[in-house]
Protein backbone atom coordinates (compact mmCIF):
# COMPACT_ATOMS: atom_id res chain seq x y z
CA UNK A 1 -30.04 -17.10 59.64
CA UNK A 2 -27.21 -19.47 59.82
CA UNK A 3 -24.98 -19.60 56.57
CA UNK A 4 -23.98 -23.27 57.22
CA UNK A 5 -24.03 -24.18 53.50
CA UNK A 6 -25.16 -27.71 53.22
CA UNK A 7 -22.59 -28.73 49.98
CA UNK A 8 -20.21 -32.12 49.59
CA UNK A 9 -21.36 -35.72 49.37
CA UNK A 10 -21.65 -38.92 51.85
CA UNK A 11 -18.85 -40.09 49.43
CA UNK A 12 -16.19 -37.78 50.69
CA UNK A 13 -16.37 -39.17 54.12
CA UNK A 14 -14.99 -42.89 52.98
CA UNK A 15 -11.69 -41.00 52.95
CA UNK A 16 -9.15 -40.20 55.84
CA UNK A 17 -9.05 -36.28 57.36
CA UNK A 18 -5.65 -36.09 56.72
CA UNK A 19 -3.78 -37.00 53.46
CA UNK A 20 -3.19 -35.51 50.10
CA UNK A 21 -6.19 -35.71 47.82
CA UNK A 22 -8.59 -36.00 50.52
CA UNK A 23 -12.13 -34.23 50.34
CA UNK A 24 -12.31 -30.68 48.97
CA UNK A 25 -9.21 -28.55 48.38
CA UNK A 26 -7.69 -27.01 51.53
CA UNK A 27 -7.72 -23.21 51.13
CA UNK A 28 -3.74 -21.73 51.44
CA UNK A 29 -3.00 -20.89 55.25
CA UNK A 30 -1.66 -17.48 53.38
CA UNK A 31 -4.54 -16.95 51.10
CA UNK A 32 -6.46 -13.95 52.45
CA UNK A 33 -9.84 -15.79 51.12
CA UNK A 34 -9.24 -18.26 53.66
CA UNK A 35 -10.42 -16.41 56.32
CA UNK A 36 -14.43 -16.33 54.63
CA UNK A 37 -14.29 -20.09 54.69
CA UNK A 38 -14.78 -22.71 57.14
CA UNK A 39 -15.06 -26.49 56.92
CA UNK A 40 -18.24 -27.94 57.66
CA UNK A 41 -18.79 -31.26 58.79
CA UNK A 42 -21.76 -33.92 59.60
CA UNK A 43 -20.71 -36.04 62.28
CA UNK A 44 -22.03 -39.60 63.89
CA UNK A 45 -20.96 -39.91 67.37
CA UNK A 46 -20.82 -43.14 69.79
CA UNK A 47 -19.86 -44.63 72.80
CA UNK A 48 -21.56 -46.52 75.40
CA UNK A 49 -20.78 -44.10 77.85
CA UNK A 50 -21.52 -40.86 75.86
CA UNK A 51 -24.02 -38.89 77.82
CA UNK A 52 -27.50 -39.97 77.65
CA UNK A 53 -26.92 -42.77 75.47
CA UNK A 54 -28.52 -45.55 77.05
CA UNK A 55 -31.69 -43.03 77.24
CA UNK A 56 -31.73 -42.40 73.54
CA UNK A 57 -31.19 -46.20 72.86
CA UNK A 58 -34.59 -47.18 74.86
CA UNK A 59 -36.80 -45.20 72.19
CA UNK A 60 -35.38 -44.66 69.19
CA UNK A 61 -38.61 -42.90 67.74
CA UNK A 62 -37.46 -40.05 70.20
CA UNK A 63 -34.58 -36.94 69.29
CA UNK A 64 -32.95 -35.55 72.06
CA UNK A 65 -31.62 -31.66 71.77
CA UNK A 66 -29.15 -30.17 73.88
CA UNK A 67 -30.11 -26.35 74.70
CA UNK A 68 -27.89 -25.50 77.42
CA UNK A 69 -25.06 -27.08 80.26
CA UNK A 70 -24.19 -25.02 83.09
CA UNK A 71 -21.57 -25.89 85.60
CA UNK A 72 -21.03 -23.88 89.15
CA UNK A 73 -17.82 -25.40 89.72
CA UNK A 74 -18.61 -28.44 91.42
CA UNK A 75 -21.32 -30.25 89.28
CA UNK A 76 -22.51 -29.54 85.34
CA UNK A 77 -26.35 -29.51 84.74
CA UNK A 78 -27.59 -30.15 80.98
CA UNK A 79 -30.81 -28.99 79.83
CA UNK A 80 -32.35 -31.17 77.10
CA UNK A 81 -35.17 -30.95 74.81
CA UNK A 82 -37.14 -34.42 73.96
CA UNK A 83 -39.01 -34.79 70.93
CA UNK A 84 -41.28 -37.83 70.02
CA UNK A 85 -44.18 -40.46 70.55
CA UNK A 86 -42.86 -42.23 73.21
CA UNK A 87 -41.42 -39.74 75.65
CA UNK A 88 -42.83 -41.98 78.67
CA UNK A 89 -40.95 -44.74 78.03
CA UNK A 90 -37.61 -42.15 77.36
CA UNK A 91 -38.39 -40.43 80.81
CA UNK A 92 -37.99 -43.44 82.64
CA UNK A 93 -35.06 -44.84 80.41
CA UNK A 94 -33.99 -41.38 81.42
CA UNK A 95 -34.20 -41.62 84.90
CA UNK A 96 -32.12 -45.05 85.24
CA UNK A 97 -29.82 -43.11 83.01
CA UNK A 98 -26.25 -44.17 84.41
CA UNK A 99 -24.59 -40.95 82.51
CA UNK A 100 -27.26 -38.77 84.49
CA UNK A 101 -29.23 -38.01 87.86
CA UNK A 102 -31.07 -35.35 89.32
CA UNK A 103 -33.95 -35.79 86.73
CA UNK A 104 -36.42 -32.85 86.38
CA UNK A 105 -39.07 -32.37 84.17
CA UNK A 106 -39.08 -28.07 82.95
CA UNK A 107 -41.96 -28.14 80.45
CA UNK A 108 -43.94 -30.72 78.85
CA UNK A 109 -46.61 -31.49 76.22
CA UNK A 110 -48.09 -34.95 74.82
CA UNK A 111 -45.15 -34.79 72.18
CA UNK A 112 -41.86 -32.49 73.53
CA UNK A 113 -40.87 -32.25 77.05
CA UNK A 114 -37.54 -30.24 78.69
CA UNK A 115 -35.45 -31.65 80.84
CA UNK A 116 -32.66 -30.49 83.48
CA UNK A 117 -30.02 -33.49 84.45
CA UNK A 118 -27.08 -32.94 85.71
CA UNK A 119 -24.20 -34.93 84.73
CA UNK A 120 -22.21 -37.95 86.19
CA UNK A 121 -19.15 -37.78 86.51
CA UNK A 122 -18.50 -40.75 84.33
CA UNK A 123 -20.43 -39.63 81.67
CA UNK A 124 -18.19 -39.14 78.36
CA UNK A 125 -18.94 -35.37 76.39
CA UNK A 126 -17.55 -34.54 73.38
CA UNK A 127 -18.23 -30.48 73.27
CA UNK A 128 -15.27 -29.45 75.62
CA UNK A 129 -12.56 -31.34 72.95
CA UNK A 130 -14.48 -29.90 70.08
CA UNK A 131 -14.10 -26.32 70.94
CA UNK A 132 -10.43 -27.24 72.45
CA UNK A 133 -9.82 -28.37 68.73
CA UNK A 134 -11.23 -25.36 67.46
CA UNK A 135 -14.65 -26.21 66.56
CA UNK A 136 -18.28 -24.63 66.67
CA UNK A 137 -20.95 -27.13 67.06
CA UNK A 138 -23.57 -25.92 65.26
CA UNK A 139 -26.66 -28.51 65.59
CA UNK A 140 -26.48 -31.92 68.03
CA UNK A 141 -29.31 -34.61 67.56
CA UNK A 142 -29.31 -37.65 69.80
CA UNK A 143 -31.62 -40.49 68.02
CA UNK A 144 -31.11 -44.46 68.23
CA UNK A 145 -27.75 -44.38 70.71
CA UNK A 146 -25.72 -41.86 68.52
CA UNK A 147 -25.54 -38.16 68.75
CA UNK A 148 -25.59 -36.28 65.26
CA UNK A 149 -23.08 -33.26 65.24
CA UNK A 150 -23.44 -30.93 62.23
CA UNK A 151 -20.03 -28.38 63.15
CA UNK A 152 -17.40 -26.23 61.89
CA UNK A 153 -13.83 -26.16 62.18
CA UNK A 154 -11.10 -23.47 61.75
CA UNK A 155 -8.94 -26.67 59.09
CA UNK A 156 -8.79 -30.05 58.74
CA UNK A 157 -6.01 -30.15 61.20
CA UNK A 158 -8.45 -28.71 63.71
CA UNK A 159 -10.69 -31.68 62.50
CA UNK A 160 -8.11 -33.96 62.65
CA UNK A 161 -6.93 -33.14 66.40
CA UNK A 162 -10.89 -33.63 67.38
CA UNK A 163 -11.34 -37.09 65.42
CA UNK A 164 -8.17 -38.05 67.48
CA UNK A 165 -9.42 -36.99 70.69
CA UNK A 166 -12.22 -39.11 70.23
CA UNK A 167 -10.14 -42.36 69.48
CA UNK A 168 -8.47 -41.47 72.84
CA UNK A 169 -11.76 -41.81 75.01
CA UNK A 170 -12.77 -45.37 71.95
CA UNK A 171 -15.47 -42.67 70.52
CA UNK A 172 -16.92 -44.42 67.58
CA UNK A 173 -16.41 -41.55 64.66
CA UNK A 174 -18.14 -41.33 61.40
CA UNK A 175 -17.79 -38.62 58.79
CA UNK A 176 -20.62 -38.25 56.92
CA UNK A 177 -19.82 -35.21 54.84
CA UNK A 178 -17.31 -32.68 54.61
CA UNK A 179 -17.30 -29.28 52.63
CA UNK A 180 -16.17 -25.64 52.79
CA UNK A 181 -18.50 -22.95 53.36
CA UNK A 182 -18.21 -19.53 52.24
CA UNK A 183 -20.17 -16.67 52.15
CA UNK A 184 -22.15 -17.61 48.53
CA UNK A 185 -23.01 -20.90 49.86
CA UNK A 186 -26.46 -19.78 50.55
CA UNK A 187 -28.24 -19.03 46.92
CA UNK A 188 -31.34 -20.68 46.25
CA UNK A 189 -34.76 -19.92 47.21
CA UNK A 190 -35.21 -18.29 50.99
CA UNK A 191 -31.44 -18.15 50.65
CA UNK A 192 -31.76 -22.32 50.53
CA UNK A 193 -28.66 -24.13 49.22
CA UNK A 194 -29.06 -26.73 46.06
CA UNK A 195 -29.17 -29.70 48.46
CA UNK A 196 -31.66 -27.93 50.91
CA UNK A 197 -34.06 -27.15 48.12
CA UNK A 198 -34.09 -30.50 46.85
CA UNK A 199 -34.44 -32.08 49.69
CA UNK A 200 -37.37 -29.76 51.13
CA UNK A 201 -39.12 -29.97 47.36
CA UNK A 202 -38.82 -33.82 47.71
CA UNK A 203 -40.31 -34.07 51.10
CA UNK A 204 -43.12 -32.27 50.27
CA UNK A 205 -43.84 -33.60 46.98
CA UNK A 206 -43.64 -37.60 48.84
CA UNK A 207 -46.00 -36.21 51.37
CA UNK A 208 -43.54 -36.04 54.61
CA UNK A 209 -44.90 -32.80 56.02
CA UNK A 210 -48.49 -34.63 55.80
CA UNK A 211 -50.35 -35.76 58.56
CA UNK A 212 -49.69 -39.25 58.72
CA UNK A 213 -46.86 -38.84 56.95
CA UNK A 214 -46.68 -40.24 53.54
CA UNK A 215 -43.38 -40.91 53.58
CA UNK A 216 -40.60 -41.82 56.82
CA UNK A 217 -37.27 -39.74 56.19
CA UNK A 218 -35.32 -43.06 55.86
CA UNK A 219 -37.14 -43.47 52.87
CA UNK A 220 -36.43 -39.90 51.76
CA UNK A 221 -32.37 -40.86 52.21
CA UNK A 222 -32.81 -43.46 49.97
CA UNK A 223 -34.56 -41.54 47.10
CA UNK A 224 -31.82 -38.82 47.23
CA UNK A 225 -29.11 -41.30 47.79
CA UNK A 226 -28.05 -39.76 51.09
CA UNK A 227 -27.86 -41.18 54.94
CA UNK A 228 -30.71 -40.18 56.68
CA UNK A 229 -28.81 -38.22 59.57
CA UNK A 230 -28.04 -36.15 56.48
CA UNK A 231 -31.44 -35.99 55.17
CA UNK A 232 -32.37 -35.17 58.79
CA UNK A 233 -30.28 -32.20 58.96
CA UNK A 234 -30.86 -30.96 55.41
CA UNK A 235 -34.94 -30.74 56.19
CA UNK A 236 -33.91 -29.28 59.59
CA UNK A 237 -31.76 -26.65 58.33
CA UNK A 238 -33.51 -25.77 55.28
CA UNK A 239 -36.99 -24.99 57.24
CA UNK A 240 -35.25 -23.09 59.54
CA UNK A 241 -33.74 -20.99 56.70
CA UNK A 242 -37.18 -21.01 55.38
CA UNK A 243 -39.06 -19.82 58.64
CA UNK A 244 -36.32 -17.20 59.33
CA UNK A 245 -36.45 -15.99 55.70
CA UNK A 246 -40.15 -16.19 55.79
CA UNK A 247 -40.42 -14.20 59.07
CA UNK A 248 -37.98 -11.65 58.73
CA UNK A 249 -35.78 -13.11 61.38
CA UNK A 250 -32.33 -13.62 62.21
CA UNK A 251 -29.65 -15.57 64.04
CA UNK A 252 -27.50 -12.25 63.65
């Protein structure tokens, strides 16, 4: 399984990237422990012209997962995964789509279909400067007109050189949270961290995983005091860790 560590607070985000005093401590460039650490980061992401964004606006019940984008030189093709209740009224936001064209369905049930688009050439895409920056996205959500970006980066200069790349193409950018990982960041149960656990135990205890769901996971964000894109990717990431624990598997 991923060891993504899920550690920091919404609070460290009010501050800049850059700056003394800012978020966790940096490890030394020269400390040798340096190289088991990495600095994770939950992103929001926005921009009328990010891809898919007017698609992800029409139904905001609806999460949108990028699985692959291919490009043969001459055009780039994204395949998406769509999640949600109202997945006819996304598929024809989707197909007026100004960031897209080329719409076709792969694989569809009532609730989660797969898409291949490719991509305009106006559309705006974040991945390319995030890897150019020396980043690893590790999960990407699009829900309500924003894409989610839970990622990694090699410093906070790496992070820094990303969140300016974004102000260069007027890329709305929120930190959410910001922490080093390491290689003990996964302890708890099913190799959960603290704020996986808790947020798992909570969900279940308010009745999320019910069916109707006793509980929305706004709601949950506000009983642990947390935004819910966080709370989103701390139920995400701790079930995986969960099922992959549970199942014997691994990412490895």
């Amino acid at each position: 399984m991923r060891n993504t560590g899920d550690q920091g607070s919404a609070a460290e985000a009010n501050q800049p990237v850059d700056g003394a005093g800012y978020g966790p401590a940096s490890p030394s460039e020269t400390d040798r422990t340096s190289q088991k650490k990495s600095l994770g980061v939950d992103l929001c992401l926005s921009h009328p012209e990010l891809i898919l964004t007017e698609a992800i606006e029409s139904s905001p019940d609806v999460t949108v997962r990028p699985e692959q984008m291919v490009g043969d030189g001459t055009s780039s093709f994204l395949v998406i995964e769509a999640a949600g209740e109202t997945l006819d009224q996304f598929e024809t936001a989707l197909a007026r789509d100004t960031t897209v064209c080329d719409l076709i369905v792969l694989d569809w049930t009532e609730t989660n279909r797969v898409y291949r688009v490719e991509v305009a050439d106006s559309a705006v895409w974040v991945m390319p400067s995030l890897v150019r920056a020396g980043g690893r996205a590790l999960d990407i959500e699009g829900t309500g007109g924003q894409w989610l970006v839970h990622a990694q980066f090699r410093s906070r200069a790496a992070l820094s050189q990303f969140r300016s790349e974004c102000a260069e193409l007027n890329i709305t950018f929120r930190l959410d949270r910001l922490y080093w990982t390491s290689e003990e960041a996964n302890a708890g149960a099913c190799g959960l961290t603290a704020d996986q656990q808790v947020a798992l135990e909570t969900a279940h205890r308010e009745g999320y995983f019910d069916v109707p769901r006793g509980i929305s996971q706004a709601e949950l964000a506000d009983k642990l005091d947390i935004s819910p894109s966080a709370m989103s990717q701390r139920i995400r990431r701790g079930m995986d860790q969960v099922v992959g624990s549970e199942l014997g598997l691994s990412d490895e």
